[in-house]
C-alpha atoms as a PDB file:
ATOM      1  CA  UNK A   1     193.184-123.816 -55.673  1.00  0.00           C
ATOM      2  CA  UNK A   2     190.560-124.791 -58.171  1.00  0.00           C
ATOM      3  CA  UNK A   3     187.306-123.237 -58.580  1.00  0.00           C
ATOM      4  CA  UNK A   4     185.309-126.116 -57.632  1.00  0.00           C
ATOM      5  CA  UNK A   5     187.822-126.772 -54.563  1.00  0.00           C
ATOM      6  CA  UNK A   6     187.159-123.366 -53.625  1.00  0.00           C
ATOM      7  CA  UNK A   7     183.630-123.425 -54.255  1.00  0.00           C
ATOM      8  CA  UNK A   8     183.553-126.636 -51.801  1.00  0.00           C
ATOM      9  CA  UNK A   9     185.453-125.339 -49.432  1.00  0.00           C
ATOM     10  CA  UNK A  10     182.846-122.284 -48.877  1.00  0.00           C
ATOM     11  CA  UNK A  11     179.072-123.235 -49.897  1.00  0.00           C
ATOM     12  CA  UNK A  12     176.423-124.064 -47.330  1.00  0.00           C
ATOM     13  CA  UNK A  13     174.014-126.257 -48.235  1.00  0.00           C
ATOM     14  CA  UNK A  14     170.470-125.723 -47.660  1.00  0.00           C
ATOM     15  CA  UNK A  15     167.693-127.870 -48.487  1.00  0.00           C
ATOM     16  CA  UNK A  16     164.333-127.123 -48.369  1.00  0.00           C
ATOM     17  CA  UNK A  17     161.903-129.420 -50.787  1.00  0.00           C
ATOM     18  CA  UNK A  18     158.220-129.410 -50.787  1.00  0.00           C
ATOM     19  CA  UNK A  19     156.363-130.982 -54.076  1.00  0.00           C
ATOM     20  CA  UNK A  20     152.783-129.859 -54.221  1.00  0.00           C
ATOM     21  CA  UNK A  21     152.091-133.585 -54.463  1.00  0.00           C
ATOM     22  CA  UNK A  22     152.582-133.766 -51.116  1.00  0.00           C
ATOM     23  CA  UNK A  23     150.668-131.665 -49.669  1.00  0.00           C
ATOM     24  CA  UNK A  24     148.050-133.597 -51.206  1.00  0.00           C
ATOM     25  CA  UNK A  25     149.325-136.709 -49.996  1.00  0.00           C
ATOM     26  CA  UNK A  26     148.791-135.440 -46.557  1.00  0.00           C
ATOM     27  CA  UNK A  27     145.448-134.597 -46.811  1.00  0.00           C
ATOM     28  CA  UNK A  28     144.850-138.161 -48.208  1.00  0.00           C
ATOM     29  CA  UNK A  29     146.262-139.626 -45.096  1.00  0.00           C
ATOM     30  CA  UNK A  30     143.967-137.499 -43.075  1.00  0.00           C
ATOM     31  CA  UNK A  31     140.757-138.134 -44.662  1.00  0.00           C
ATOM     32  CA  UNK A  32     141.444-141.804 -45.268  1.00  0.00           C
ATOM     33  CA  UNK A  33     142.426-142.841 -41.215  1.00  0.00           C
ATOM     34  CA  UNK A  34     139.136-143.450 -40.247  1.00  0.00           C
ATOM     35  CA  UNK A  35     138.883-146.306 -43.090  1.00  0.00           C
ATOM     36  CA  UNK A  36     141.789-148.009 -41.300  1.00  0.00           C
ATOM     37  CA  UNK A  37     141.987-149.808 -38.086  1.00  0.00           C
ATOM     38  CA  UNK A  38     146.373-149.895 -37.726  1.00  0.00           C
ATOM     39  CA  UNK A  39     149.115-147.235 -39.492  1.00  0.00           C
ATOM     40  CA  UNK A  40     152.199-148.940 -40.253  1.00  0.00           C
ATOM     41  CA  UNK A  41     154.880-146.163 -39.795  1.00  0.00           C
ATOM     42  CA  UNK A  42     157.817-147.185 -42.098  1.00  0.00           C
ATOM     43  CA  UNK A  43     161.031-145.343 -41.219  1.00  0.00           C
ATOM     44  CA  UNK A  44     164.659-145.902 -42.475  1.00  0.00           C
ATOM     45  CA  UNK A  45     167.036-147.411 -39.995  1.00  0.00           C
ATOM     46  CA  UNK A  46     169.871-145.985 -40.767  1.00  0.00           C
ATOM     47  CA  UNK A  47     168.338-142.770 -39.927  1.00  0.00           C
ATOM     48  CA  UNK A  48     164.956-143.467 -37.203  1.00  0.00           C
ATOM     49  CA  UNK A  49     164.862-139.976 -36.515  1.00  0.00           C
ATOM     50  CA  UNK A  50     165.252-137.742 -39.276  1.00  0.00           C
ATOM     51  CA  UNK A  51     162.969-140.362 -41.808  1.00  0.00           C
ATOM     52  CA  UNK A  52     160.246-139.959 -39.216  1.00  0.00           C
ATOM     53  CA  UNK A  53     157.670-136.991 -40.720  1.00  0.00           C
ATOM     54  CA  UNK A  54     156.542-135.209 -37.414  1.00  0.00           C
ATOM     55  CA  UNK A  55     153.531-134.489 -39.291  1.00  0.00           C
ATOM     56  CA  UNK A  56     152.385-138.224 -38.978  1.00  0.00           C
ATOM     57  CA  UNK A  57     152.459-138.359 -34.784  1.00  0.00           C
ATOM     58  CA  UNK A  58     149.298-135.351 -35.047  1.00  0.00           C
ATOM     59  CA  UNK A  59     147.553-136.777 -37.925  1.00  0.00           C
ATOM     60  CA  UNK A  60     148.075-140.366 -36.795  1.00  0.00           C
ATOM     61  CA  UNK A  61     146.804-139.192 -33.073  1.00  0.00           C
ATOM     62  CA  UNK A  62     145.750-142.321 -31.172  1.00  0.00           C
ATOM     63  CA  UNK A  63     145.116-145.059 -33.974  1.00  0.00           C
ATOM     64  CA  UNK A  64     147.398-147.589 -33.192  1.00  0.00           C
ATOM     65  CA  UNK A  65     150.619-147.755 -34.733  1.00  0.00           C
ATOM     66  CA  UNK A  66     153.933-149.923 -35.493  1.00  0.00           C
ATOM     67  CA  UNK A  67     157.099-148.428 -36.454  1.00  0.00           C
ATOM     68  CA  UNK A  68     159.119-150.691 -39.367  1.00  0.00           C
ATOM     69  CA  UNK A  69     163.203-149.883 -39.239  1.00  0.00           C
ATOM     70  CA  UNK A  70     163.436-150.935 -43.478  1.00  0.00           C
ATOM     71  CA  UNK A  71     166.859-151.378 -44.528  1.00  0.00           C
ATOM     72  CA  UNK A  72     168.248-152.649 -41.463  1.00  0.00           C
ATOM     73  CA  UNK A  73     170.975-155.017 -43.022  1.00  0.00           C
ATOM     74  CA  UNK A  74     172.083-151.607 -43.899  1.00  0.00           C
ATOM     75  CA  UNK A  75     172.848-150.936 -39.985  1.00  0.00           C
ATOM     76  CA  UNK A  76     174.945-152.603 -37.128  1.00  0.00           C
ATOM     77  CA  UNK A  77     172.287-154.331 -34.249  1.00  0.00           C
ATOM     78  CA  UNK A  78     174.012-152.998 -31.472  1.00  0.00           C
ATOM     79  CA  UNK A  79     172.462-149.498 -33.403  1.00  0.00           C
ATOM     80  CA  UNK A  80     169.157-151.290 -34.118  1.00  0.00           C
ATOM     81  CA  UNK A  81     168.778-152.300 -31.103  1.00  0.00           C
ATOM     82  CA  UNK A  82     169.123-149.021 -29.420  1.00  0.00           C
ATOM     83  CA  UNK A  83     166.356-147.729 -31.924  1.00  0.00           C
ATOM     84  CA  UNK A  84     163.896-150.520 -31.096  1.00  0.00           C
ATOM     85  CA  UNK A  85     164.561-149.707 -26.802  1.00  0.00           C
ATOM     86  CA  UNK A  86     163.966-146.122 -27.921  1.00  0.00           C
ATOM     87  CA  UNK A  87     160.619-147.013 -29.180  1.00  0.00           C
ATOM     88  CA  UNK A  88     159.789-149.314 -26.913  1.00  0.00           C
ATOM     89  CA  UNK A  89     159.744-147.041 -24.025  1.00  0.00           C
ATOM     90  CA  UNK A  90     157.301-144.412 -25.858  1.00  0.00           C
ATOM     91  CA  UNK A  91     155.016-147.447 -25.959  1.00  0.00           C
ATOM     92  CA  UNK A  92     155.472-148.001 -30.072  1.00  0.00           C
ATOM     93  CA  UNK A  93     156.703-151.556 -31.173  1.00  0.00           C
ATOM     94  CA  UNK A  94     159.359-150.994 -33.658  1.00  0.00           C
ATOM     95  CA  UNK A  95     160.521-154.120 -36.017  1.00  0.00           C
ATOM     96  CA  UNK A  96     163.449-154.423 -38.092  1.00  0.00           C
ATOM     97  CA  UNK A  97     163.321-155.082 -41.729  1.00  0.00           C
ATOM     98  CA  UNK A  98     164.252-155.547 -45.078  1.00  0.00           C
ATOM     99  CA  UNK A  99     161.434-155.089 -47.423  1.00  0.00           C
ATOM    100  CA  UNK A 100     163.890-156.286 -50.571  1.00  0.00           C
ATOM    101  CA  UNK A 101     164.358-160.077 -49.062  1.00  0.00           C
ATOM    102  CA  UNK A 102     161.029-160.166 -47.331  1.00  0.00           C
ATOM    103  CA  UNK A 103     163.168-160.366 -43.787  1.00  0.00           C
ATOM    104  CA  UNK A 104     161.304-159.577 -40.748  1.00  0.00           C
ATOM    105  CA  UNK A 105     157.733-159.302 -42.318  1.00  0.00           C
ATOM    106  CA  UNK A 106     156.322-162.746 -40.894  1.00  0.00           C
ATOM    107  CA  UNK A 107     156.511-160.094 -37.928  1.00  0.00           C
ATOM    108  CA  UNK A 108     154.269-157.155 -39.276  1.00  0.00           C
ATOM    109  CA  UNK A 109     151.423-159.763 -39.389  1.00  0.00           C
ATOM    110  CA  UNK A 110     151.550-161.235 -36.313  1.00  0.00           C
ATOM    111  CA  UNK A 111     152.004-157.980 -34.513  1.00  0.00           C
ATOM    112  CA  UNK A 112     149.035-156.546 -37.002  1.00  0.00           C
ATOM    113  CA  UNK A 113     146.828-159.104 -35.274  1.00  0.00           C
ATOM    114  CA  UNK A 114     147.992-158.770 -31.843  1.00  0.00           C
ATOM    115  CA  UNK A 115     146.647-154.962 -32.231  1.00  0.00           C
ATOM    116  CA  UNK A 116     143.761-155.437 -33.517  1.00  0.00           C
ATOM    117  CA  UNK A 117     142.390-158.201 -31.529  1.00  0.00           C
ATOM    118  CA  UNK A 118     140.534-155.782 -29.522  1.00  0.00           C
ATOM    119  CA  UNK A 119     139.305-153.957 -32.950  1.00  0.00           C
ATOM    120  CA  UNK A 120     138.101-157.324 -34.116  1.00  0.00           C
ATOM    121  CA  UNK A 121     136.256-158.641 -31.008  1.00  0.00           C
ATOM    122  CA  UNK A 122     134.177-154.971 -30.944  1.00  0.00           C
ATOM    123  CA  UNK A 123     133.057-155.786 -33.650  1.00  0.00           C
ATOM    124  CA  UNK A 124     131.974-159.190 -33.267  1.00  0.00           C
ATOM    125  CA  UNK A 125     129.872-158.013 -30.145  1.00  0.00           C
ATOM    126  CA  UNK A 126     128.302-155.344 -32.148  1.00  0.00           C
ATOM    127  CA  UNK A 127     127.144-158.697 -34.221  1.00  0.00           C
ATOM    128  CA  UNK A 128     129.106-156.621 -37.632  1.00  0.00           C
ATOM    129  CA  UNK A 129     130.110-158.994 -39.919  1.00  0.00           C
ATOM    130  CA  UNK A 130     133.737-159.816 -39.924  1.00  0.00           C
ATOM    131  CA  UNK A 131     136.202-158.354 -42.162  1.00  0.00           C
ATOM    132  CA  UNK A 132     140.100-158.302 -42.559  1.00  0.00           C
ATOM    133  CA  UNK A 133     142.292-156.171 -40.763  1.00  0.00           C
ATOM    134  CA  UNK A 134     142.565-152.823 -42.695  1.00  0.00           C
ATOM    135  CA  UNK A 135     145.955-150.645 -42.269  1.00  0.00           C
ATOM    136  CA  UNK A 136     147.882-147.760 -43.390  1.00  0.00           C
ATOM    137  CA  UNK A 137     151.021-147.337 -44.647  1.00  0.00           C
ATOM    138  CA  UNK A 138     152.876-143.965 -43.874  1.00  0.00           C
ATOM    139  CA  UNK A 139     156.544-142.971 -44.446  1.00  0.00           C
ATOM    140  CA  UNK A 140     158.949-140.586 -46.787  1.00  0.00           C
ATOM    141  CA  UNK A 141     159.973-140.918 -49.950  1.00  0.00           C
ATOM    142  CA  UNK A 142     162.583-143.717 -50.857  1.00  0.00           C
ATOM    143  CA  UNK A 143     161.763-145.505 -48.113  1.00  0.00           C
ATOM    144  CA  UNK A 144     161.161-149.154 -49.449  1.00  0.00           C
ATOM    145  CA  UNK A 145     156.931-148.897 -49.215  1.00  0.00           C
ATOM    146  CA  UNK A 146     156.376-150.070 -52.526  1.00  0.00           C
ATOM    147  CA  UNK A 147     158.616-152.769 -51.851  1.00  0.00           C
ATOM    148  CA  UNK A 148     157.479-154.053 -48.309  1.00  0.00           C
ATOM    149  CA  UNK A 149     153.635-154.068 -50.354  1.00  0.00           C
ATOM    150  CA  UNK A 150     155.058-155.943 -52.867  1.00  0.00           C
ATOM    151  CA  UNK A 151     156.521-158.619 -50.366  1.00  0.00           C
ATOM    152  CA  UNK A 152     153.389-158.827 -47.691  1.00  0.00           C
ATOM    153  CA  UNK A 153     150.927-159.446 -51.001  1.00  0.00           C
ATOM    154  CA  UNK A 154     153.356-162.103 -52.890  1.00  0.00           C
ATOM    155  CA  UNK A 155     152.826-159.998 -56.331  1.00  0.00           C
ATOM    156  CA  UNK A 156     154.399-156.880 -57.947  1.00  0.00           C
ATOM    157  CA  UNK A 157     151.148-154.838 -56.814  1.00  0.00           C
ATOM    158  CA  UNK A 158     153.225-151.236 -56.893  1.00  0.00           C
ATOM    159  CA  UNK A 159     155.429-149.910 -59.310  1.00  0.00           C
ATOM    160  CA  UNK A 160     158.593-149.576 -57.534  1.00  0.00           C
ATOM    161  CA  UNK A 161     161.975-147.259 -58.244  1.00  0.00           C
ATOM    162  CA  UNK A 162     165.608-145.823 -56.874  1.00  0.00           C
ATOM    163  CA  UNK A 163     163.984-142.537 -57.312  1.00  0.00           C
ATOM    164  CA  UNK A 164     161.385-140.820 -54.742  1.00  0.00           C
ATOM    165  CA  UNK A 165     158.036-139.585 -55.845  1.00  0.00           C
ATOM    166  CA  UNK A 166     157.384-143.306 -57.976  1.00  0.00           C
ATOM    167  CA  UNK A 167     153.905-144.058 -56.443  1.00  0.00           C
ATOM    168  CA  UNK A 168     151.245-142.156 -56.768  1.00  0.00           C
ATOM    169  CA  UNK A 169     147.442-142.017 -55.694  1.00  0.00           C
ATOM    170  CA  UNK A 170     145.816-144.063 -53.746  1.00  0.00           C
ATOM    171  CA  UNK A 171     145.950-147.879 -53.375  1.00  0.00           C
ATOM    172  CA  UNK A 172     144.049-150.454 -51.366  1.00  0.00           C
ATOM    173  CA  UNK A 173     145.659-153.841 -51.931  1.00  0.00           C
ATOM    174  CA  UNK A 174     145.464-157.226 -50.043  1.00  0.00           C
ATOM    175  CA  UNK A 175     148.023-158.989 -48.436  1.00  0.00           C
ATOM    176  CA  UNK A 176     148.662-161.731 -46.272  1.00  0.00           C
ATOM    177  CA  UNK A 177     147.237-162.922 -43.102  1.00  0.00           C
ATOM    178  CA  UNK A 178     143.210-161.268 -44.498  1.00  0.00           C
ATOM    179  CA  UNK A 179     144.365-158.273 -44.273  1.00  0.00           C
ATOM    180  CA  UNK A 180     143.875-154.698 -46.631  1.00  0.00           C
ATOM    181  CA  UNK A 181     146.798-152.492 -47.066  1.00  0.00           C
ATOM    182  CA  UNK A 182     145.704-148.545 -48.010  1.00  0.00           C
ATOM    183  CA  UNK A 183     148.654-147.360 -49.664  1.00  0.00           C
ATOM    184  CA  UNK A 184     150.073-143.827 -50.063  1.00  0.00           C
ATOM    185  CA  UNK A 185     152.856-142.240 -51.917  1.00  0.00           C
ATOM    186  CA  UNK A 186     155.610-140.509 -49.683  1.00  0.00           C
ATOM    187  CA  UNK A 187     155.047-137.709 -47.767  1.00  0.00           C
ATOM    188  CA  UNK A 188     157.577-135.105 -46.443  1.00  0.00           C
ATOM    189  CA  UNK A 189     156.777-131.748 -44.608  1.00  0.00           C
ATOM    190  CA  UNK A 190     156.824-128.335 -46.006  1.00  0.00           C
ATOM    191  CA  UNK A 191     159.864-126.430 -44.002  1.00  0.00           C
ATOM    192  CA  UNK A 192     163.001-128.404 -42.477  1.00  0.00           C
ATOM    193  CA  UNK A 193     163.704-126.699 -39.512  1.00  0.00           C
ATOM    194  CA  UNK A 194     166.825-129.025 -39.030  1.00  0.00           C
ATOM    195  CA  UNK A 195     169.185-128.785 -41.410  1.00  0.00           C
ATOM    196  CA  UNK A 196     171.030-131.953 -40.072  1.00  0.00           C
ATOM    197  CA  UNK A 197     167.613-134.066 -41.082  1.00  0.00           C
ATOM    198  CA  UNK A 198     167.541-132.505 -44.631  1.00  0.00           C
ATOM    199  CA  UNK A 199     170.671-133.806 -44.732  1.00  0.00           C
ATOM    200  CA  UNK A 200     169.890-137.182 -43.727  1.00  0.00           C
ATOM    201  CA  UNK A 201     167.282-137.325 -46.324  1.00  0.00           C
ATOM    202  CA  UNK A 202     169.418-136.128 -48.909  1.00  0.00           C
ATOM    203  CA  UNK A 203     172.456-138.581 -48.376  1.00  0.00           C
ATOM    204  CA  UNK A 204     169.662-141.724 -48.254  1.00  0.00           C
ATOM    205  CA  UNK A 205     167.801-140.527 -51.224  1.00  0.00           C
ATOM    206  CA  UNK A 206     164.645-139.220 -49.790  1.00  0.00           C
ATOM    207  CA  UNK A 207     164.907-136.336 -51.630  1.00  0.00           C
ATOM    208  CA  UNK A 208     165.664-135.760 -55.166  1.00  0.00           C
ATOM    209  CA  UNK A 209     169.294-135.809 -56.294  1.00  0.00           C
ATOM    210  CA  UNK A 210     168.430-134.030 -59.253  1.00  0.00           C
ATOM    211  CA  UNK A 211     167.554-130.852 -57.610  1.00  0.00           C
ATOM    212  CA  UNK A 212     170.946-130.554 -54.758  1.00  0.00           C
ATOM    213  CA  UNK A 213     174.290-129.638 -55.281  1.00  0.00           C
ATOM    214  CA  UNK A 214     175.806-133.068 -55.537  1.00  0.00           C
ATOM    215  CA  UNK A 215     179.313-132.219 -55.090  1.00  0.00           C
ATOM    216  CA  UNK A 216     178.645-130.419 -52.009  1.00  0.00           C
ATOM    217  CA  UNK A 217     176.070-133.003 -50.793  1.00  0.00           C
ATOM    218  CA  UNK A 218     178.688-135.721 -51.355  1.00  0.00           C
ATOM    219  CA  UNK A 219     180.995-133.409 -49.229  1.00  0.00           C
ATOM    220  CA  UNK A 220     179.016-133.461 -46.112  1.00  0.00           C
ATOM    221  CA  UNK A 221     178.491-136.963 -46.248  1.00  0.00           C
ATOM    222  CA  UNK A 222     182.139-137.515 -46.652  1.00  0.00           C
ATOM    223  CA  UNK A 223     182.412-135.015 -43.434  1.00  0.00           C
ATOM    224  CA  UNK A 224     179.917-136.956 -41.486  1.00  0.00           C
ATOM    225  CA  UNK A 225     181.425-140.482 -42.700  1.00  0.00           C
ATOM    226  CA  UNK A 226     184.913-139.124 -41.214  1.00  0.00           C
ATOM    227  CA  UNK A 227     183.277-138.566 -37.337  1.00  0.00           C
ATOM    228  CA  UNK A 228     181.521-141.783 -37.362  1.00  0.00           C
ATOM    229  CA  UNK A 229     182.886-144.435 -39.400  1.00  0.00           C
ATOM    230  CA  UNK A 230     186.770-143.075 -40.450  1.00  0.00           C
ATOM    231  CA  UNK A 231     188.064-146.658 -40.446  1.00  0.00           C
ATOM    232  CA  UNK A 232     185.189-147.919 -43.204  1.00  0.00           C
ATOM    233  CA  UNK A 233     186.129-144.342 -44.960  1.00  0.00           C
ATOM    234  CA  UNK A 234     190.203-146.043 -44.998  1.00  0.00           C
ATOM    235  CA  UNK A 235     189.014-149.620 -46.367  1.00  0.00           C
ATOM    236  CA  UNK A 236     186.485-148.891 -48.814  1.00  0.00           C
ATOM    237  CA  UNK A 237     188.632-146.439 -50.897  1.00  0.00           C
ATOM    238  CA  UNK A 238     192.096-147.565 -49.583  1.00  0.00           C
ATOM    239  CA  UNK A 239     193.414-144.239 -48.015  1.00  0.00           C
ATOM    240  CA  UNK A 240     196.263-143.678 -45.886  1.00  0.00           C
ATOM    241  CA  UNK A 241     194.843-141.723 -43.806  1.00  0.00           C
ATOM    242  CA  UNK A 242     191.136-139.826 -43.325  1.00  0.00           C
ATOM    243  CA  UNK A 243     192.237-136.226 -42.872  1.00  0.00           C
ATOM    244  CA  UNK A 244     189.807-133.817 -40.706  1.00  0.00           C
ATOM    245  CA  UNK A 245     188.930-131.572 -43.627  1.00  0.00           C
ATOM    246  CA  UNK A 246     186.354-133.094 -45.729  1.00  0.00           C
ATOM    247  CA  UNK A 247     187.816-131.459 -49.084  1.00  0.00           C
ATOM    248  CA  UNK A 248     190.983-132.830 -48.369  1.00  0.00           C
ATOM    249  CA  UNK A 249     189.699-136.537 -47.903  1.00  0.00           C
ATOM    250  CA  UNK A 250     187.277-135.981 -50.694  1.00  0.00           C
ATOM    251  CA  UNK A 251     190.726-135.198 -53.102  1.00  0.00           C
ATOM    252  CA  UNK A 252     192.242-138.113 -51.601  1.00  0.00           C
ATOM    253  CA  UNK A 253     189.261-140.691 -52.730  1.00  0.00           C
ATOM    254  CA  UNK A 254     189.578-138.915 -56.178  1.00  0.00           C
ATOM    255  CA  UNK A 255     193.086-139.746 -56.798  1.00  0.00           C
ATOM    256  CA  UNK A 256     192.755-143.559 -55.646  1.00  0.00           C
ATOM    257  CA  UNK A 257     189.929-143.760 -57.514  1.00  0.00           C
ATOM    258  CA  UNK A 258     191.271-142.307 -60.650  1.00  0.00           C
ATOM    259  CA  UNK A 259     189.007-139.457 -60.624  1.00  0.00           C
ATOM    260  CA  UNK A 260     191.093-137.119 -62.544  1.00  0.00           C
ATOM    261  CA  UNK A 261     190.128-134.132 -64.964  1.00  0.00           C
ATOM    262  CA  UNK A 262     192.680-132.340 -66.963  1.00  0.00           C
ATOM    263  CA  UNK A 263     195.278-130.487 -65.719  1.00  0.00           C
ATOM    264  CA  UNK A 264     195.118-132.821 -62.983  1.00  0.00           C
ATOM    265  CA  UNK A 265     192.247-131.468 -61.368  1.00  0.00           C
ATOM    266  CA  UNK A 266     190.357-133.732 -59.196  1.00  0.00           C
ATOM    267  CA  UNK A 267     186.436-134.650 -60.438  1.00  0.00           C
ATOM    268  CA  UNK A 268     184.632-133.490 -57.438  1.00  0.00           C
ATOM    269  CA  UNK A 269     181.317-134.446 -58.756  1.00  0.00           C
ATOM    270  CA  UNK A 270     182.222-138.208 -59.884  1.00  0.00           C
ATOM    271  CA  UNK A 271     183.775-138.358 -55.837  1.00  0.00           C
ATOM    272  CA  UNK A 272     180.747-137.371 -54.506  1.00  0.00           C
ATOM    273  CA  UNK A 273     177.789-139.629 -56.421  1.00  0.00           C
ATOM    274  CA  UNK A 274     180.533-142.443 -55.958  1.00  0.00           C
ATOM    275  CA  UNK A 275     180.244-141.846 -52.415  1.00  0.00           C
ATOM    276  CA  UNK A 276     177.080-140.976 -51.781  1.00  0.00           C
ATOM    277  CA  UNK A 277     176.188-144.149 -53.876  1.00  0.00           C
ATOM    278  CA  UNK A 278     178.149-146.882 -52.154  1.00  0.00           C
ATOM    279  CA  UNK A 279     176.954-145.447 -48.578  1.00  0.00           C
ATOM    280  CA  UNK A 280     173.028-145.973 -50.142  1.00  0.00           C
ATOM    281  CA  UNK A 281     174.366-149.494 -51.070  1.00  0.00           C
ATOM    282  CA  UNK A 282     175.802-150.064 -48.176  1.00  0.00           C
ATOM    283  CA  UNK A 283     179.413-150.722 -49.832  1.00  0.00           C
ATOM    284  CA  UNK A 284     180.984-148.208 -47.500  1.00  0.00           C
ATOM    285  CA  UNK A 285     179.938-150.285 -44.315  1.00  0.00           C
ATOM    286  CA  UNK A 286     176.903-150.635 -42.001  1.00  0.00           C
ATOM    287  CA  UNK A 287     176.646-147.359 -40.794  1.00  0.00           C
ATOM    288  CA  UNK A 288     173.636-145.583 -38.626  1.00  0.00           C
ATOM    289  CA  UNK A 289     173.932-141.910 -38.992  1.00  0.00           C
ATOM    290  CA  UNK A 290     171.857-140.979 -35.719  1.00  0.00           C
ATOM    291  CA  UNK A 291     171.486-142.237 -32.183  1.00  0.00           C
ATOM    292  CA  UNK A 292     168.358-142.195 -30.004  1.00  0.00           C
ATOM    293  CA  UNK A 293     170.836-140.248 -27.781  1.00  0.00           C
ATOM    294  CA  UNK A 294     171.032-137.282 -30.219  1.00  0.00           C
ATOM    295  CA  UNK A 295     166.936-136.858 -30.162  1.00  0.00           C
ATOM    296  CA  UNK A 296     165.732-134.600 -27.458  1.00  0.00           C
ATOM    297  CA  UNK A 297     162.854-135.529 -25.573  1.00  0.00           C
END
């Protein structure tokens, strides 16, 4: 057995990432709601749950809200659908998106003015003169904020990147329909008491590659893409079979793939950013790593 086989075969991953940055961001949020009338909550589909920053459900309090599923052509709609049900009976409209083709966001602005109807006509009895619909947008790193901004305004407004942590400060721009959109770099929260939803965040890119273990990262993806999709596993790097040991599939990708080191030793780290690259592309298959079913109530 190999070092790194060994190695893989015994670490435990654990993930806890906290920028000061974001801290910051957080008190922006919280001294900025009151200059907004709606928070756009923008979540990643593939995983609803874990993308979700409990942090934002106190801060956001009773301002009304919409949850946006980005990256949904990433995810099967039976899975979507179960997400927007989930959301629906907690009394939060969730749409599904894809901030990179501009799909679904002829939706954000209709619902934007459905909510604030009642905002606007306050303020018309007060005899206020009228102004656009102001609103927030909230979500973790990596999740495709810049990019929804960019589509809902028609311009590259915000600097946009595979990489978390790309915008920074504070941002009002306008966008379609009269409205302003208050912009704010990603937020996460300081402690994951879940190590399942660090995960989650790792494998989509939330957080940082550049400060995990890849290898073993790519491992537990690989162990988590053997439960739920094991057939999309077989097809996308043409294995025989998907064995029940992640190390063992992980050697198997490696040799179809070519990953080889000397001595015939398998590259563990070019497996797992493969891997954990074509599931972010979606290459691997459309594949929702949580259920509303796994979120206690």
């Amino acid at each position: 057995m190999s070092y790194n086989e060994e190695y893989l075969r015994n670490d435990n991953l654990n993930i806890n990432w906290y920028p000061g940055h974001m801290k910051k961001t957080r008190e922006l949020v919280q001294d900025n709601l009151k200059l907004v009338d709606i928070v756009i909550e923008l979540l990643d589909a593939r995983i609803p749950y874990s993308s979700k920053n409990p942090d934002i459900d106190q801060l956001v309090g009773d301002k009304p809200r919409i949850v946006l599923l980005n990256k949904s052509d990433l995810c099967e709609k039976k899975d979507l659908d179960g997400w927007i049900a989930y959301y629906a009976n907690i009394g939060i409209k969730a749409i599904p998106i894809n901030a990179m083709t501009g799909a679904g966001v002829n939706k954000i602005v209709t619902e934007c003015k459905d909510l604030a109807g009642e905002i606007m006509k306050k303020y018309a009895e007060k005899g206020r003169k009228a102004r656009g619909i102001r609103l927030m947008i909230v979500g973790v790193p990596n999740v495709g904020k810049s990019s929804l901004i960019n589509k809902l305004s028609g311009r590259k407004s915000t600097q946009t990147g595979d990489r978390p942590g790309v915008t920074k400060g504070k941002q009002w721009v306008k966008i379609r329909g009269n409205m302003e959109l208050l912009d704010t770099p990603g937020i996460l929260w300081p402690k994951f008491d879940d190590q399942k939803v660090a995960l989650n965040l790792a494998f989509t890119r939330a957080i940082k590659d550049e400060i995990l273990d890849v290898e073993t990262l790519g491992l537990r993806l690989i162990e988590k893409l053997i439960v739920l999709a094991p057939e999309d596993l077989k097809a996308r790097y043409k294995l025989d079979e998907v064995y029940d040991n992640g190390v063992d599939t992980m050697e198997a990708i490696g040799k179809k793939r070519g990953f080889i080191l000397g001595k015939n030793e398998i590259d563990y780290t070019r497996v797992a950013t493969t891997v954990l690259n074509e599931f972010r592309e979606g290459k691997i298959g459309k594949i929702t790593l949580e259920n509303p079913d796994e979120v206690a109530e």
